[in-house]
C-alpha atoms as a PDB file:
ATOM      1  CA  UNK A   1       0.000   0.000   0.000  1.00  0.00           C
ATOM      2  CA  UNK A   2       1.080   3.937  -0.971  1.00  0.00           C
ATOM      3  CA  UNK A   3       1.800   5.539   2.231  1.00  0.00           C
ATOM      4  CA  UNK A   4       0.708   8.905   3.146  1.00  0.00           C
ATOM      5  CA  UNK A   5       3.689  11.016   4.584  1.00  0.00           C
ATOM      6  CA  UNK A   6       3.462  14.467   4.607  1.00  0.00           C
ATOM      7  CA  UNK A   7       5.185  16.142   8.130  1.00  0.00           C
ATOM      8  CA  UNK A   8       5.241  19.472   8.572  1.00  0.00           C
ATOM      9  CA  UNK A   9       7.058  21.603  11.325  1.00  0.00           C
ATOM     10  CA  UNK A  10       6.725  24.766  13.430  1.00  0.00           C
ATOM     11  CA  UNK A  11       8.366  26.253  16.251  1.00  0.00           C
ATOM     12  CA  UNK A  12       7.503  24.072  18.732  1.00  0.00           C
ATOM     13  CA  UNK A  13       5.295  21.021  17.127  1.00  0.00           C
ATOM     14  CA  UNK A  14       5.941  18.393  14.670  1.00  0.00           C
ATOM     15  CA  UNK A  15       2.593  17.553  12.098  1.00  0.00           C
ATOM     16  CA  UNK A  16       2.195  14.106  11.036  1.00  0.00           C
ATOM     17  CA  UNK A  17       0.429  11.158  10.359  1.00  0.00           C
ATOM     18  CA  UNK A  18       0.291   8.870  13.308  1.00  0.00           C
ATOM     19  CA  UNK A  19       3.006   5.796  13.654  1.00  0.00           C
ATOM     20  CA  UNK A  20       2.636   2.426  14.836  1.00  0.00           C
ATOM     21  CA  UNK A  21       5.653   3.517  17.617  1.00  0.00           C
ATOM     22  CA  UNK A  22       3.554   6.179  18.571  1.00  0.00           C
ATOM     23  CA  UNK A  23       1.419   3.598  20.637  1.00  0.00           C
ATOM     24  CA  UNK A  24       2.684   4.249  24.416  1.00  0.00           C
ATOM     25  CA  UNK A  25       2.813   8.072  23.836  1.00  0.00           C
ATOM     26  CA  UNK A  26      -0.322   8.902  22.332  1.00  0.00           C
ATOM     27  CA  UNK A  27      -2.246   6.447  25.388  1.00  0.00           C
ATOM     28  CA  UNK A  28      -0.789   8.293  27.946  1.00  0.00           C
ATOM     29  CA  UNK A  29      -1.609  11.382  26.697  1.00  0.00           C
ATOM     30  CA  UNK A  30      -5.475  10.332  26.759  1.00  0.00           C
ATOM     31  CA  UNK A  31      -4.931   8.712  29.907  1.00  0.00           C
ATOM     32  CA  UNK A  32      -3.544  11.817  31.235  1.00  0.00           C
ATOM     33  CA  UNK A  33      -6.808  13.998  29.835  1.00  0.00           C
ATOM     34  CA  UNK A  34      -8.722  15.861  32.827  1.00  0.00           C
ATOM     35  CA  UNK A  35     -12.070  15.821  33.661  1.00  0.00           C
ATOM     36  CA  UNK A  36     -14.122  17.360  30.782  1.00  0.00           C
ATOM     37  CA  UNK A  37     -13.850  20.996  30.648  1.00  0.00           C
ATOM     38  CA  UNK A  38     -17.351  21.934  28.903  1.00  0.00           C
ATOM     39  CA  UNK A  39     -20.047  20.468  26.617  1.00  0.00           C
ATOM     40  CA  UNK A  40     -17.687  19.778  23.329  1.00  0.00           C
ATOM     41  CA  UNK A  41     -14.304  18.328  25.460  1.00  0.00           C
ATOM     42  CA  UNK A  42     -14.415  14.350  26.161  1.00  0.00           C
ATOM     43  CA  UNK A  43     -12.436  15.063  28.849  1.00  0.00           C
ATOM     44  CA  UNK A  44     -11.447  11.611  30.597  1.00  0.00           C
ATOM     45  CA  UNK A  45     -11.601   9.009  28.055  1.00  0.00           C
ATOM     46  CA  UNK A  46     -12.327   5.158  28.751  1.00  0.00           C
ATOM     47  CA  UNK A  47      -8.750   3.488  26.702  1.00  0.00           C
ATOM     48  CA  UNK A  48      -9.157   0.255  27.818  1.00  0.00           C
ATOM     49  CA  UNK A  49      -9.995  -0.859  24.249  1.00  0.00           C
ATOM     50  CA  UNK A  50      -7.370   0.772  23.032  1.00  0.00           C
ATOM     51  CA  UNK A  51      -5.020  -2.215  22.646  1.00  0.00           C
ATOM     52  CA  UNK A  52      -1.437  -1.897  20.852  1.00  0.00           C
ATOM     53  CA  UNK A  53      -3.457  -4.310  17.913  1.00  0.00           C
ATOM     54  CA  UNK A  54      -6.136  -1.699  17.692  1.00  0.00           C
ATOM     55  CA  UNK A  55      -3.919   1.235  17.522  1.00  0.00           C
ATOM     56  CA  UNK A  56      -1.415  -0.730  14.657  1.00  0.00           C
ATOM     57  CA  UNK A  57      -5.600  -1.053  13.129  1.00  0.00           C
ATOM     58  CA  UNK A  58      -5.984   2.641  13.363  1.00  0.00           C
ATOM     59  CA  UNK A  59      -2.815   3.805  12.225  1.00  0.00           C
ATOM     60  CA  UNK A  60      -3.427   1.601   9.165  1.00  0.00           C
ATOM     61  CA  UNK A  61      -7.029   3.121   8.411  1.00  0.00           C
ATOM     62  CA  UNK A  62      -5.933   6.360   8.880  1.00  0.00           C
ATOM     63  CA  UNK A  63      -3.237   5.677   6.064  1.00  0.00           C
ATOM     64  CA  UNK A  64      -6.314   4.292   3.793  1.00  0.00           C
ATOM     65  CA  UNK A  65      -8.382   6.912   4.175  1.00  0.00           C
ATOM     66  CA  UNK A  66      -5.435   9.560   3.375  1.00  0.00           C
ATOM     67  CA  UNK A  67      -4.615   7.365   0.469  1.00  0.00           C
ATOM     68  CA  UNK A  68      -7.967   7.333  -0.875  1.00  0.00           C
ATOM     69  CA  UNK A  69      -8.360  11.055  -0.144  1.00  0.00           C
ATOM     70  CA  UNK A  70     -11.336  10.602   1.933  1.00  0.00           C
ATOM     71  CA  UNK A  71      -9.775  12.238   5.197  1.00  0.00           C
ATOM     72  CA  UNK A  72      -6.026  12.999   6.109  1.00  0.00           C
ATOM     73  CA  UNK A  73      -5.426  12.783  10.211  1.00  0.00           C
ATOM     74  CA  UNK A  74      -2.385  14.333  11.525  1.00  0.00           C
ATOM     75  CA  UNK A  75      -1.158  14.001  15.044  1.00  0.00           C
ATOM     76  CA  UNK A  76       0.456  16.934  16.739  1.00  0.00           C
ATOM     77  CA  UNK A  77       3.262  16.690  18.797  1.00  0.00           C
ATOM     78  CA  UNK A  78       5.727  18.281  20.835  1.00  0.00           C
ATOM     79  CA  UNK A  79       8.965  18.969  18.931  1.00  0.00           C
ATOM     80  CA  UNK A  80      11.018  19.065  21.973  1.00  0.00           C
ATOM     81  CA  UNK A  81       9.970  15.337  23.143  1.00  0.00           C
ATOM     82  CA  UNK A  82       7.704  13.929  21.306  1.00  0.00           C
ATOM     83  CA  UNK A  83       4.713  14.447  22.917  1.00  0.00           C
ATOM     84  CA  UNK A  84       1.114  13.382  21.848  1.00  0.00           C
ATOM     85  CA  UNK A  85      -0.881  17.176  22.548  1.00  0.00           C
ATOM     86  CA  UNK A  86      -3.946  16.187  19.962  1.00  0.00           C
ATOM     87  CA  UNK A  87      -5.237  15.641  16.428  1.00  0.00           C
ATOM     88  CA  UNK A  88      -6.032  17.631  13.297  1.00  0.00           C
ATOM     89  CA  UNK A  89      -8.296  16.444  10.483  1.00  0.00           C
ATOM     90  CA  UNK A  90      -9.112  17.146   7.146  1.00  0.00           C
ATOM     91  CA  UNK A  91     -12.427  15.463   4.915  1.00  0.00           C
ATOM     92  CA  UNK A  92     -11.909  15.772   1.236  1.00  0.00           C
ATOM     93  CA  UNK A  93     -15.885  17.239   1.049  1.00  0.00           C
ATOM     94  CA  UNK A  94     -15.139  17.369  -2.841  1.00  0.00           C
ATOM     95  CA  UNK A  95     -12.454  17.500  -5.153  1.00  0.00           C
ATOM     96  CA  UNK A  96     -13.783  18.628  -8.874  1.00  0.00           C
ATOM     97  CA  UNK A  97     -14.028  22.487  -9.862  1.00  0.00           C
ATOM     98  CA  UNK A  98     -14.258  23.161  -5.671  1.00  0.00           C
ATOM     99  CA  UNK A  99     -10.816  21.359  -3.911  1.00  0.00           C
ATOM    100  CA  UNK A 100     -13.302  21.701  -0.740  1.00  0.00           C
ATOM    101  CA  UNK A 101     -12.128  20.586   2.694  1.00  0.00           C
ATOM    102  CA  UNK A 102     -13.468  20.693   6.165  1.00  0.00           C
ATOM    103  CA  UNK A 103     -11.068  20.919   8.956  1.00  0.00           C
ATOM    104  CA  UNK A 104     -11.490  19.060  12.701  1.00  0.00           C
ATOM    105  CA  UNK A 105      -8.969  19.965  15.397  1.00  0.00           C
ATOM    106  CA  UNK A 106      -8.784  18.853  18.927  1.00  0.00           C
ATOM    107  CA  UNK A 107      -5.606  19.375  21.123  1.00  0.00           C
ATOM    108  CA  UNK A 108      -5.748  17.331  24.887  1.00  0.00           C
ATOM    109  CA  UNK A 109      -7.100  19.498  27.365  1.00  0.00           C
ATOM    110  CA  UNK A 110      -4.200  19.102  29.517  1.00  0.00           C
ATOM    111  CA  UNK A 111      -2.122  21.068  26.893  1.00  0.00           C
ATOM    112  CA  UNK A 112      -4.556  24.171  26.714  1.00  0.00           C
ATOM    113  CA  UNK A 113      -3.973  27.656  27.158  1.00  0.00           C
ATOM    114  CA  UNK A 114      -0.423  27.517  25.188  1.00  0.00           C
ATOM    115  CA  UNK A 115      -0.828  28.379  21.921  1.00  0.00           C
ATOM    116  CA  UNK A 116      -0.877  24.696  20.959  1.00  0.00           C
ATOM    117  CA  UNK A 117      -3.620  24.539  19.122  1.00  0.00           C
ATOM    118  CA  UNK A 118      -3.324  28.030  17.151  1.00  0.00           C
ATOM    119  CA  UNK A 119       0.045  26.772  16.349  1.00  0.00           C
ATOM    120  CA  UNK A 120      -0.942  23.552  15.159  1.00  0.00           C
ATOM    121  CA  UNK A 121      -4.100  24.434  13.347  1.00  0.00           C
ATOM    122  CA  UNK A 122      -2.572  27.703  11.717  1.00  0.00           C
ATOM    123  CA  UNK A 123       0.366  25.212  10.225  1.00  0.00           C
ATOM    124  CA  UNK A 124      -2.268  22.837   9.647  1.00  0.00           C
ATOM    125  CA  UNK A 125      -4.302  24.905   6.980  1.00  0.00           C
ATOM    126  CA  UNK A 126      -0.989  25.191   5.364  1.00  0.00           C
ATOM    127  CA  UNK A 127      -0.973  21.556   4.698  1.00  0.00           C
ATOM    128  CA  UNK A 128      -4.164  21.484   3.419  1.00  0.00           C
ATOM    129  CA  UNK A 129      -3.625  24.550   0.970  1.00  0.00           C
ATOM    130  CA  UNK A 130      -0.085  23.864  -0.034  1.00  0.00           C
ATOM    131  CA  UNK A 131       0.304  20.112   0.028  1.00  0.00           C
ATOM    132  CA  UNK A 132      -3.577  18.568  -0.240  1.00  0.00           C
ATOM    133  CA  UNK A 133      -4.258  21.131  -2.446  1.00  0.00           C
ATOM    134  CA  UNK A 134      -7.356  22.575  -1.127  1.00  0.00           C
ATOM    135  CA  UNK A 135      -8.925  25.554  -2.139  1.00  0.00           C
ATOM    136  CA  UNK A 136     -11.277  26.245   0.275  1.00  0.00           C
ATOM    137  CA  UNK A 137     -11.155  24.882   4.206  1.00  0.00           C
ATOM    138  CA  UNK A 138     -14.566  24.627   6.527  1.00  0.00           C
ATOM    139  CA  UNK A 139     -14.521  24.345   9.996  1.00  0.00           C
ATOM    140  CA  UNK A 140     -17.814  23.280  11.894  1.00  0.00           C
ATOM    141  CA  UNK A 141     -18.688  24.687  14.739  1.00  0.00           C
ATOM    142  CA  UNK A 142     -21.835  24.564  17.328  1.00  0.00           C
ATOM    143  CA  UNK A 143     -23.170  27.589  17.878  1.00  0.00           C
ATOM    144  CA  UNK A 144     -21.958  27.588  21.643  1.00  0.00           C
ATOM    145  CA  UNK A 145     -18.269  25.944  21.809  1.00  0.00           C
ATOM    146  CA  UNK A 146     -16.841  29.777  21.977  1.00  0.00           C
ATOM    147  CA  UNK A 147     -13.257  28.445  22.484  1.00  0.00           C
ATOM    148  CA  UNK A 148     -13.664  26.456  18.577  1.00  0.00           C
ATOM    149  CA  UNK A 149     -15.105  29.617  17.305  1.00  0.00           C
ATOM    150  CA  UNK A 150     -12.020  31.704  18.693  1.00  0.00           C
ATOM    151  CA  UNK A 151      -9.716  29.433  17.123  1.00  0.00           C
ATOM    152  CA  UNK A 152     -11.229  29.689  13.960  1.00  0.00           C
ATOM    153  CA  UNK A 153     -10.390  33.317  14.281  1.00  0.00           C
ATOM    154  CA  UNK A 154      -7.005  33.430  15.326  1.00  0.00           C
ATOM    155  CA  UNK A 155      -6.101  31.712  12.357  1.00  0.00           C
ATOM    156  CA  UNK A 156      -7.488  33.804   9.605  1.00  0.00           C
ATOM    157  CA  UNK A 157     -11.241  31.933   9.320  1.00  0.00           C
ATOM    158  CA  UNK A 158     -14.401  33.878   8.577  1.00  0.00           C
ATOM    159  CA  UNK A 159     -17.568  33.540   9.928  1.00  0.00           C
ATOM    160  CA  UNK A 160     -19.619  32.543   6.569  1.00  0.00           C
ATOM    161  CA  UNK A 161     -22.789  31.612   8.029  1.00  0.00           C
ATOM    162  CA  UNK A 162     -25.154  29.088  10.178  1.00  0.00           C
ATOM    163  CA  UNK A 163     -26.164  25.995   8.449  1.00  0.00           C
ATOM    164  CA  UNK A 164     -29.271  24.972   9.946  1.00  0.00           C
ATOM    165  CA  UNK A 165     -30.342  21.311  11.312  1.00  0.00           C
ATOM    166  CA  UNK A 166     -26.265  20.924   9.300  1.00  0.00           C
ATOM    167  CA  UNK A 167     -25.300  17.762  11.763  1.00  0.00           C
ATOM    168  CA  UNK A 168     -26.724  14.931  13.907  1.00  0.00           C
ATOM    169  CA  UNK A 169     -25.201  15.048  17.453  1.00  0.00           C
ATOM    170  CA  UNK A 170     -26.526  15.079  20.826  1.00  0.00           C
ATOM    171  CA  UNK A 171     -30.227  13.205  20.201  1.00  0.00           C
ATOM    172  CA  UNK A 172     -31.034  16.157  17.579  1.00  0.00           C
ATOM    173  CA  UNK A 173     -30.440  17.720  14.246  1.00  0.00           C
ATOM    174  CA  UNK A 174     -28.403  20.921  15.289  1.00  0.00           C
ATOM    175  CA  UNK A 175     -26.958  24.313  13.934  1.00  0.00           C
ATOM    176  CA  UNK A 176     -23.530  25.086  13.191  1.00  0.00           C
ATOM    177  CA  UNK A 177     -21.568  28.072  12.529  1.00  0.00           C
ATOM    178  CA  UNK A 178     -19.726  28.249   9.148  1.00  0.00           C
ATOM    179  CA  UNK A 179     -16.057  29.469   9.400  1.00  0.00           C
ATOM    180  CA  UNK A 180     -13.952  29.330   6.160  1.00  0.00           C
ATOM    181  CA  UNK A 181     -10.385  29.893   4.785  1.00  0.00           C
ATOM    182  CA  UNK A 182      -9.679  30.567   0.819  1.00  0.00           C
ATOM    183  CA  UNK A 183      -6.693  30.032  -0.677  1.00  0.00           C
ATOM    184  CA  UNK A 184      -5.494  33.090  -1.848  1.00  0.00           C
END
């Protein structure tokens, strides 16, 4: 099978698909999670599933999907040692005359409140434009999950609009804010 590489770095972090070696440090890191912090954050997260086999399964999938150009998942880490601090994903939503991509971003909430996931998600969107070729980038967003929306913004996304009944969580259809990036 083709294998999906692409690794980007900042200042601090290191962008990447996830590796099979990356087992021990990326369960610890959701072991380490605190309690959830609002509505939209997991929080403490039940890993007992979450065998070495499974992972080795995951890693794999993840490599089909980017393969296939259905969805390219990215860990972020630490540059400095390595460490698991989240995950940043991108959904082709269509290739064609559009190059349209929604973006998904979640850093641990242990690791928040240090620029982690501005840093990440800014370098992130550079992927997407530069190497995945996207055009246009989408984020999601509930109408309510104010620290999403003001990550959105420190990166350069606009507010486009609210897409309403746009996704099926929580029991109901729900709203969700718009938030896009162009390439230029």
């Amino acid at each position: 099978m083709e294998e999906f590489t692409i690794c980007s770095e900042t200042e601090r972090l290191v962008i990447r698909p996830l590796k099979k070696s990356d087992y021990k440090n990326w369960l610890t890191e959701f072991e380490s999670r605190f309690p959830s912090q609002h509505r939209y954050d997991k929080g403490k997260v039940n890993m007992k599933e979450c065998t070495e086999e499974w992972f080795a399964n995951l890693v794999e999938k993840h490599q089909e999907l980017a393969v296939s150009d259905t969805a390219h998942i990215f860990g972020v880490f630490r540059k400095k040692d390595n460490t698991h601090l989240g995950m940043i994903d991108f959904s082709t939503l269509y290739r064609g005359e559009f190059q349209w991509g929604r973006i998904g971003y979640t850093i641990h909430n242990q690791y928040w409140k240090k620029g982690y996931g501005k840093e990440a998600v800014k370098e992130a969107i550079n992927i997407a434009l530069n190497d995945l070729k996207f055009h246009r980038i989408e984020a999601h967003i509930n109408l309510d999950n104010s620290p999403s929306i003001k990550l959105a913004e420190s990166v350069g996304m606009e507010f486009e609009c609210i897409r309403k009944g746009f996704i099926h969580e929580f029991g109901e259809w729900t709203d969700n804010l718009i938030y896009y990036l162009n390439a230029k």
